[in-house]
C-alpha atoms as a PDB file:
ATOM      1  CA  UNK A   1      -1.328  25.132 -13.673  1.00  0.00           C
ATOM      2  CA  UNK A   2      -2.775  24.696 -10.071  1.00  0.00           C
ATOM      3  CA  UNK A   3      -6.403  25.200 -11.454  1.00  0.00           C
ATOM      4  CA  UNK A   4      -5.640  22.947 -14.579  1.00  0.00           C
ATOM      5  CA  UNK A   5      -4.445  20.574 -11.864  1.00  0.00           C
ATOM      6  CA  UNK A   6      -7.483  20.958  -9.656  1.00  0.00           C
ATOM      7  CA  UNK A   7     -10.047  19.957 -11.964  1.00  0.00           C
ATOM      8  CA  UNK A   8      -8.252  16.414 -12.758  1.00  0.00           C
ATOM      9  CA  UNK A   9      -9.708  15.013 -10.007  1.00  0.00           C
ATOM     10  CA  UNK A  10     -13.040  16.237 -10.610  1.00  0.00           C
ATOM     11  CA  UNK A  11     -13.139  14.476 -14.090  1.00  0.00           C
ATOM     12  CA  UNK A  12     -11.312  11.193 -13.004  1.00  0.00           C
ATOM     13  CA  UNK A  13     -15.048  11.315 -10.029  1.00  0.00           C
ATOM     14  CA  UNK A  14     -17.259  12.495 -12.991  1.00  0.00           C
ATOM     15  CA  UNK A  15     -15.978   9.146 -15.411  1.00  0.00           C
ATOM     16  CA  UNK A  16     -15.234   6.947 -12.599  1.00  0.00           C
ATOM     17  CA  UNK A  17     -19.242   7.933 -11.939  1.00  0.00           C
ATOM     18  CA  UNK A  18     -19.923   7.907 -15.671  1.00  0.00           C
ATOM     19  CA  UNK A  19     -18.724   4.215 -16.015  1.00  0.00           C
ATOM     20  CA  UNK A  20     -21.091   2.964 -13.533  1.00  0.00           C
ATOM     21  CA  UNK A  21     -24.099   3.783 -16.288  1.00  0.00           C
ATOM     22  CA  UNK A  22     -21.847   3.299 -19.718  1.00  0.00           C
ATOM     23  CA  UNK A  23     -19.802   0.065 -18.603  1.00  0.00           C
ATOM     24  CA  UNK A  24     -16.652   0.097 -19.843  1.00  0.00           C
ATOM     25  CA  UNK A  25     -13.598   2.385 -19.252  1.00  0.00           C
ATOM     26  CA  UNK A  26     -12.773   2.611 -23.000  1.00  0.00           C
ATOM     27  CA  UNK A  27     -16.740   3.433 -23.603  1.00  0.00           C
ATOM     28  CA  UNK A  28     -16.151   6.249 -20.663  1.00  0.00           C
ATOM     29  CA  UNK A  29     -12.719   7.657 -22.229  1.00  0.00           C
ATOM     30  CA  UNK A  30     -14.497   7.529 -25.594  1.00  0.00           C
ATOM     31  CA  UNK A  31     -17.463   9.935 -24.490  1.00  0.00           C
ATOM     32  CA  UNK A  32     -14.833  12.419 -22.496  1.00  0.00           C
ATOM     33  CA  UNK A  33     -12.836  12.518 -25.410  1.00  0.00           C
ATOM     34  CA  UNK A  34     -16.046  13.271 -27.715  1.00  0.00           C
ATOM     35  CA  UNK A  35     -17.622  16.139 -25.041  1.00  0.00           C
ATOM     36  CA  UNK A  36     -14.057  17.213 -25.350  1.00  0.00           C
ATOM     37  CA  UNK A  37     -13.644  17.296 -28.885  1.00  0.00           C
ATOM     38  CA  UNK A  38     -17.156  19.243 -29.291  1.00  0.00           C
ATOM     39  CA  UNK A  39     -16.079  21.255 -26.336  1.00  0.00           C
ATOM     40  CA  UNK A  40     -12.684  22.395 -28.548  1.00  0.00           C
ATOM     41  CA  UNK A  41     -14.433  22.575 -32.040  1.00  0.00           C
ATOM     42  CA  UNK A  42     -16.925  25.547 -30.418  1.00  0.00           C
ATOM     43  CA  UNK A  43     -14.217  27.425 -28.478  1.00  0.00           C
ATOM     44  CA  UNK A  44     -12.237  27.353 -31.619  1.00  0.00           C
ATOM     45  CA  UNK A  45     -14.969  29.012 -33.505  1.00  0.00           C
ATOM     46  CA  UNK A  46     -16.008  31.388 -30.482  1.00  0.00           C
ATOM     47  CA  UNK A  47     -12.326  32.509 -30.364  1.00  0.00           C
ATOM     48  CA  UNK A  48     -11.426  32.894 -34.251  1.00  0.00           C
ATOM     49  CA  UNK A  49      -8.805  30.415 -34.065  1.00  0.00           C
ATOM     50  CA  UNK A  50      -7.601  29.983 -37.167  1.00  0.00           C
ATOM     51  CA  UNK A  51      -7.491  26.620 -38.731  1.00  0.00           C
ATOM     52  CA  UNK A  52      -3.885  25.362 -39.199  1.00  0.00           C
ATOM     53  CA  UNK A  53      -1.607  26.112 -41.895  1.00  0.00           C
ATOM     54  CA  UNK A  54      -0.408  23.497 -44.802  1.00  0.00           C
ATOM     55  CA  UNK A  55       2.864  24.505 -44.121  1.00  0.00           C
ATOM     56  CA  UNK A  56       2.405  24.039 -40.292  1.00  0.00           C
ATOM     57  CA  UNK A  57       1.496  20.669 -41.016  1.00  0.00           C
ATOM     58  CA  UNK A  58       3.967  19.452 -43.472  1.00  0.00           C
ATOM     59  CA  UNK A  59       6.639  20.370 -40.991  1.00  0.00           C
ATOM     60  CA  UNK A  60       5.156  17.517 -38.472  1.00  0.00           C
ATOM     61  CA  UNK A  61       5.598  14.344 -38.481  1.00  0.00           C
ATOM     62  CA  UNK A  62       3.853  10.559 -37.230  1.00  0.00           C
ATOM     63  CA  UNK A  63       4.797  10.664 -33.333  1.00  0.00           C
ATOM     64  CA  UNK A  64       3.658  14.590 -33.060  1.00  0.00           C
ATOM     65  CA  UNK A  65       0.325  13.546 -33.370  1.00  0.00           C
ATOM     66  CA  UNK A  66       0.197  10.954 -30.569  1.00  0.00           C
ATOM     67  CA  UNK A  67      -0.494  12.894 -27.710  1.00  0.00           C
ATOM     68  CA  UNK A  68      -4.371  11.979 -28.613  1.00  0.00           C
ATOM     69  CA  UNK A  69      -3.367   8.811 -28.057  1.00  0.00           C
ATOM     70  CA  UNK A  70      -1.265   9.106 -25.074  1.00  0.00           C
ATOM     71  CA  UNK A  71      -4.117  11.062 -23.635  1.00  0.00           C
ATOM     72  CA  UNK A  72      -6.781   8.059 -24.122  1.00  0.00           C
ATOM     73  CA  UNK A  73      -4.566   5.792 -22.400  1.00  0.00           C
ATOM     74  CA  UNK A  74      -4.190   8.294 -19.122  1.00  0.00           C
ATOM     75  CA  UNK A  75      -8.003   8.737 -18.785  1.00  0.00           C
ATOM     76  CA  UNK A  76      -8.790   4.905 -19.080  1.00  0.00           C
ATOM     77  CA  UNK A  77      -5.986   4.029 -17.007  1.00  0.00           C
ATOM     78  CA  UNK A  78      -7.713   6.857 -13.994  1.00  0.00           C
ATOM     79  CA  UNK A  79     -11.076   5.415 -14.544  1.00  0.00           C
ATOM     80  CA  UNK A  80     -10.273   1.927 -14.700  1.00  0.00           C
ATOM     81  CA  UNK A  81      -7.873   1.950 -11.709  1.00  0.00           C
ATOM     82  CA  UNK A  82     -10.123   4.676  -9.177  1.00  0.00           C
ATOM     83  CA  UNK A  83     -13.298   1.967  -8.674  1.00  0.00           C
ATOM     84  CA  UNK A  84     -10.037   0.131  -7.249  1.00  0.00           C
ATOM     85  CA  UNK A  85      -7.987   2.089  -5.713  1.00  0.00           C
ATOM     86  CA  UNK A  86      -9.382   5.250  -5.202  1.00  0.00           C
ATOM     87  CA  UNK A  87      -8.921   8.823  -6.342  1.00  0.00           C
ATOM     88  CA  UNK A  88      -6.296   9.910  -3.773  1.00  0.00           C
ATOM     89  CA  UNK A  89      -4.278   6.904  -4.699  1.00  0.00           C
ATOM     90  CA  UNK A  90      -5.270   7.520  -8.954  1.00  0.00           C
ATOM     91  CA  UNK A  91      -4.130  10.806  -8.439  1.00  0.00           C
ATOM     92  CA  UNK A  92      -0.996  10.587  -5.920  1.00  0.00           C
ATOM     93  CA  UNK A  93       0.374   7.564  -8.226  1.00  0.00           C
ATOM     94  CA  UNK A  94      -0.449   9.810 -11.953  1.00  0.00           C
ATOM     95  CA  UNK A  95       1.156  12.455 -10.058  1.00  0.00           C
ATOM     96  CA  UNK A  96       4.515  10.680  -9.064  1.00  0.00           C
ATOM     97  CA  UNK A  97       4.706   8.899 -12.581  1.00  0.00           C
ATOM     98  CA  UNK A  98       4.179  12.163 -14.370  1.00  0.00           C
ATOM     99  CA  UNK A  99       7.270  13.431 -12.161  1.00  0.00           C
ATOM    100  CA  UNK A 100       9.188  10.521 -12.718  1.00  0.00           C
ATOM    101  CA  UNK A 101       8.835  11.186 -16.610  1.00  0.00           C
ATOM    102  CA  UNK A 102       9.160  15.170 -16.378  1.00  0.00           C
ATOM    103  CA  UNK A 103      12.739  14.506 -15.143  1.00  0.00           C
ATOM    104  CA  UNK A 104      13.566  12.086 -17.815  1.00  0.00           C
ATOM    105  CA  UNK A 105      12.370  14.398 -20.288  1.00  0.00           C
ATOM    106  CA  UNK A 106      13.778  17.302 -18.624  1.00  0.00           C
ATOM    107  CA  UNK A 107      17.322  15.547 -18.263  1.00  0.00           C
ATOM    108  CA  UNK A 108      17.999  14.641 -21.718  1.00  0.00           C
ATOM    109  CA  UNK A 109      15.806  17.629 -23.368  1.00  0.00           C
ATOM    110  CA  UNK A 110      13.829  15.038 -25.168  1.00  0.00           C
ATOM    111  CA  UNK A 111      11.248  15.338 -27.471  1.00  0.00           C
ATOM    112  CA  UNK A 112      12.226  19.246 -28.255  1.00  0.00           C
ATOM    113  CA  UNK A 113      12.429  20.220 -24.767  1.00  0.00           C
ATOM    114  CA  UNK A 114      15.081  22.607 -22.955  1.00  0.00           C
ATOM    115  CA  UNK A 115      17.536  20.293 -21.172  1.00  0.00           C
ATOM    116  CA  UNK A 116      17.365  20.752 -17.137  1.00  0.00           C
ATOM    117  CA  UNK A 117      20.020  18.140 -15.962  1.00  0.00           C
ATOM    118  CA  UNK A 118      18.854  16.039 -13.249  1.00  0.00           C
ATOM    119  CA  UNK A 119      20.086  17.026  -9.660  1.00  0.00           C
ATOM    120  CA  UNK A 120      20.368  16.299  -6.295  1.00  0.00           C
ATOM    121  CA  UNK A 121      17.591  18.416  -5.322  1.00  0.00           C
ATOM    122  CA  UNK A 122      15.498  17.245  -8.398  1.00  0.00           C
ATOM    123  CA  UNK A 123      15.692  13.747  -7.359  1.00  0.00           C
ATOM    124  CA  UNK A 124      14.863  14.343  -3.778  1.00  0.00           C
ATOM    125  CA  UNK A 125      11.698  15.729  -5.248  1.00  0.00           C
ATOM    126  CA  UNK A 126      10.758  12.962  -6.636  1.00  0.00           C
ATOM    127  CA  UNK A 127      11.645  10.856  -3.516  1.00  0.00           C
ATOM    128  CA  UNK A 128       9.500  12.710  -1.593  1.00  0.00           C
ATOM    129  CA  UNK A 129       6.834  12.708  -3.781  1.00  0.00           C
ATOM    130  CA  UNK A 130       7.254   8.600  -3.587  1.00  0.00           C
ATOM    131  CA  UNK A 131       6.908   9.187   0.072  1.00  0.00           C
ATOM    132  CA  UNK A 132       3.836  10.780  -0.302  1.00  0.00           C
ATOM    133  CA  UNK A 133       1.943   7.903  -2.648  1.00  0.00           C
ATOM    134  CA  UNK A 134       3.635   5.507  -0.045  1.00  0.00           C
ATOM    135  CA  UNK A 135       1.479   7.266   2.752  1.00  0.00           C
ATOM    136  CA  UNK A 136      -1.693   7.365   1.106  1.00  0.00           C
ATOM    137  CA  UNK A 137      -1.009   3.945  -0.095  1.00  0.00           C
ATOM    138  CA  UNK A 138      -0.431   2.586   3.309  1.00  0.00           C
ATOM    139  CA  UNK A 139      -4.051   4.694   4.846  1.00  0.00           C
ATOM    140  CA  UNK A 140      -5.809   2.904   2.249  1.00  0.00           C
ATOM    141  CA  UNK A 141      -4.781  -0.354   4.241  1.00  0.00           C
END
């Protein structure tokens, strides 16, 4: 997870850089999603992943296939806010919102997941990693 985390950054620089010869954030998200797409379809083949099964799919429903869309929204949100804000701040504030969630989610087991109540120690986590946006916020001054 610490090298999927590392190379966040990289790609909120490479479409925050990206936007400055496309134009739009939604134009930028659009051609990361595509190199990503075309980027899945060949490792898929390379690999001999199999395709889904019928079954597999008929056992899904609507809201299983939004994290697409979810997704979209996160990388326009990085590269619209970064020109603004920059990427210490992008990724400090995604980081402390994705906490913020993770303990919702984890507290009430939602969305299929194994319930971890929320605890002291949890939440001081989380405070913390407020405190942490709140000095990289205030640098930026």
């Amino acid at each position: 997870m610490i090298s999927g985390g590392l190379v966040i950054p990289v790609q909120v620089a490479v479409n925050t850089l990206l936007r400055k010869y496309i134009g739009s954030p939604m134009q930028v998200t659009f051609i990361s999603f595509l190199a990503g797409t075309i980027a899945s379809f060949f490792i898929c083949l390379v690999f001999r992943y199999p395709l889904p099964t019928v079954a597999g799919l008929n056992g899904t429903t609507w809201w299983m296939w939004c994290g697409g869309l979810l997704g979209t929204f996160y990388v326009w949100s990085t590269i619209f806010a970064t020109p603004h804000i920059g990427a210490a701040l992008t990724m400090a504030l995604t980081v402390a919102g994705q906490m913020a969630a993770a303990l919702l989610l984890d507290h009430y087991g939602a969305l299929g997941l194994q319930r971890y109540p929320l605890s002291f120690i949890r939440v001081a986590g989380i405070l913390l990693v407020v405190a942490g946006v709140s000095l990289i916020a205030y640098t930026k001054k």
